[in-house]
Protein backbone atom coordinates (compact mmCIF):
# COMPACT_ATOMS: atom_id res chain seq x y z
CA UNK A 1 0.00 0.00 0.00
CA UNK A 2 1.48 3.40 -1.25
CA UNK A 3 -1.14 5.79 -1.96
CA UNK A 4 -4.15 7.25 -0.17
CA UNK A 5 -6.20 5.58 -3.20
CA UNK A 6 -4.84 2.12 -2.42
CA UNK A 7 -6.11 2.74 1.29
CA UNK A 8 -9.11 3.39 0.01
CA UNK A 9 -9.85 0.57 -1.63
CA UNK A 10 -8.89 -1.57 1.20
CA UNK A 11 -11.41 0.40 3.04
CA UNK A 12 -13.95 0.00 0.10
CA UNK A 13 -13.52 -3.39 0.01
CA UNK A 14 -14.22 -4.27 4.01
CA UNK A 15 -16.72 -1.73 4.73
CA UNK A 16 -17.62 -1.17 8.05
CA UNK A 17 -14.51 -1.92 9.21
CA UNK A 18 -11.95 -0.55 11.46
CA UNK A 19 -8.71 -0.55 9.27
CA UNK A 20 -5.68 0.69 10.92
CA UNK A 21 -2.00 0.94 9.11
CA UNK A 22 1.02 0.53 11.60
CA UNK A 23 4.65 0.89 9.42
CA UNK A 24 7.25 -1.25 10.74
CA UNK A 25 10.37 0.61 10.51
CA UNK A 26 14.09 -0.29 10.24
CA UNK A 27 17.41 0.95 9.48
CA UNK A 28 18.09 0.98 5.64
CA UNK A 29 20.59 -1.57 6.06
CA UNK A 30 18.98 -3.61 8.05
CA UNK A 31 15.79 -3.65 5.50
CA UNK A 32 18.09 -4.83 2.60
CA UNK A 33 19.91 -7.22 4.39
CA UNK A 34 16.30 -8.77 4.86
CA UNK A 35 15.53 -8.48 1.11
CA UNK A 36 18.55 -9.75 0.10
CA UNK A 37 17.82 -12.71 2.98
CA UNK A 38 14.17 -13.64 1.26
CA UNK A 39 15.06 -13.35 -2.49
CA UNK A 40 17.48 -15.84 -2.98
CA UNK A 41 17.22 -15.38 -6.93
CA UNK A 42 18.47 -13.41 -9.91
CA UNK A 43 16.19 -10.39 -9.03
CA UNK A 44 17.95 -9.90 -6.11
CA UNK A 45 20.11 -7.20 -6.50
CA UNK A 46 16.73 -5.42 -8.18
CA UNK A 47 15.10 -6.21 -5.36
CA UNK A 48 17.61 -4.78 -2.91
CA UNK A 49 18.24 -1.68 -4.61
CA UNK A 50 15.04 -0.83 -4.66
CA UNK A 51 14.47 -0.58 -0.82
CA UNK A 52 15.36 2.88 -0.73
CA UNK A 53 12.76 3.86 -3.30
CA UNK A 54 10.12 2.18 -1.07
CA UNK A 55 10.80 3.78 2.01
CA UNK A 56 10.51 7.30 -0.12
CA UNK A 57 7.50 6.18 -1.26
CA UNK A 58 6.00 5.06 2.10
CA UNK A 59 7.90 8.88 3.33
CA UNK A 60 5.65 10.20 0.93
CA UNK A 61 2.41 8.19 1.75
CA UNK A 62 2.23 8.92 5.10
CA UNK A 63 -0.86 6.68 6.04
CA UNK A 64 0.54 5.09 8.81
CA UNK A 65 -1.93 5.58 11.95
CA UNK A 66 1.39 4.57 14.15
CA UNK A 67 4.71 2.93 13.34
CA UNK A 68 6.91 0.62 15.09
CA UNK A 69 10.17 0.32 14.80
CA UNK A 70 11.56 -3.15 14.33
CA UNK A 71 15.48 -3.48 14.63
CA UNK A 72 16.39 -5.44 17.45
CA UNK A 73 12.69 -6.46 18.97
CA UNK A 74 11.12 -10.24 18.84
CA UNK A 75 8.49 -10.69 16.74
CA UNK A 76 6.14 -11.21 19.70
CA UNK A 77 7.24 -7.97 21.18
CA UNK A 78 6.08 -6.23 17.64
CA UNK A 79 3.36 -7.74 17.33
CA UNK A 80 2.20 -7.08 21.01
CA UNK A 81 2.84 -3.53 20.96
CA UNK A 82 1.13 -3.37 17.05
CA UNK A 83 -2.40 -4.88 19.03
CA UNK A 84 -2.08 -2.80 22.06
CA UNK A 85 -1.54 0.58 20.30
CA UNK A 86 -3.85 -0.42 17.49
CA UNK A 87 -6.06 -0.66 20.81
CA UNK A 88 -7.05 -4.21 20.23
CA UNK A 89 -5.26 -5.09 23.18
């Protein structure tokens, strides 16, 4: 999701529903050492290079309702915090 039109269909599409957008967020290094982790293949290098792009884009977007930043935290401990300030927890 990158534009305020692809949040809107989202919202479109479940109406009546609460939809909230939490942005993990990580050092740029960190984020294409993950890429370049998960795509093993010739597009990798595409793929990787291309990180910086996103995070401009997501910059950009701004249609995060809260972000979390997700360096050096557990999985658990993201996703707890995501549910608590999403206020689900």
């Amino acid at each position: 999701m990158a534009s305020a039109a692809d949040l809107d269909r989202i919202r479109d599409a479940v109406p009546n529903a609460e939809v909230v957008v939490c942005r993990l967020t990580t050092s740029l290094e960190t984020a294409q050492h993950r890429v370049r982790l998960r795509e093993p293949g010739m597009l990798q290098d595409k793929f990787v290079a291309r990180v910086p792009e996103l995070e401009r884009i997501l910059d950009d977007g701004d249609l995060e309702d809260f972000s979390i930043e997700n360096e050096h935290v557990s999985v658990t401990d993201v996703a707890r915090e995501m549910l608590i300030r999403a206020g689900w927890l």
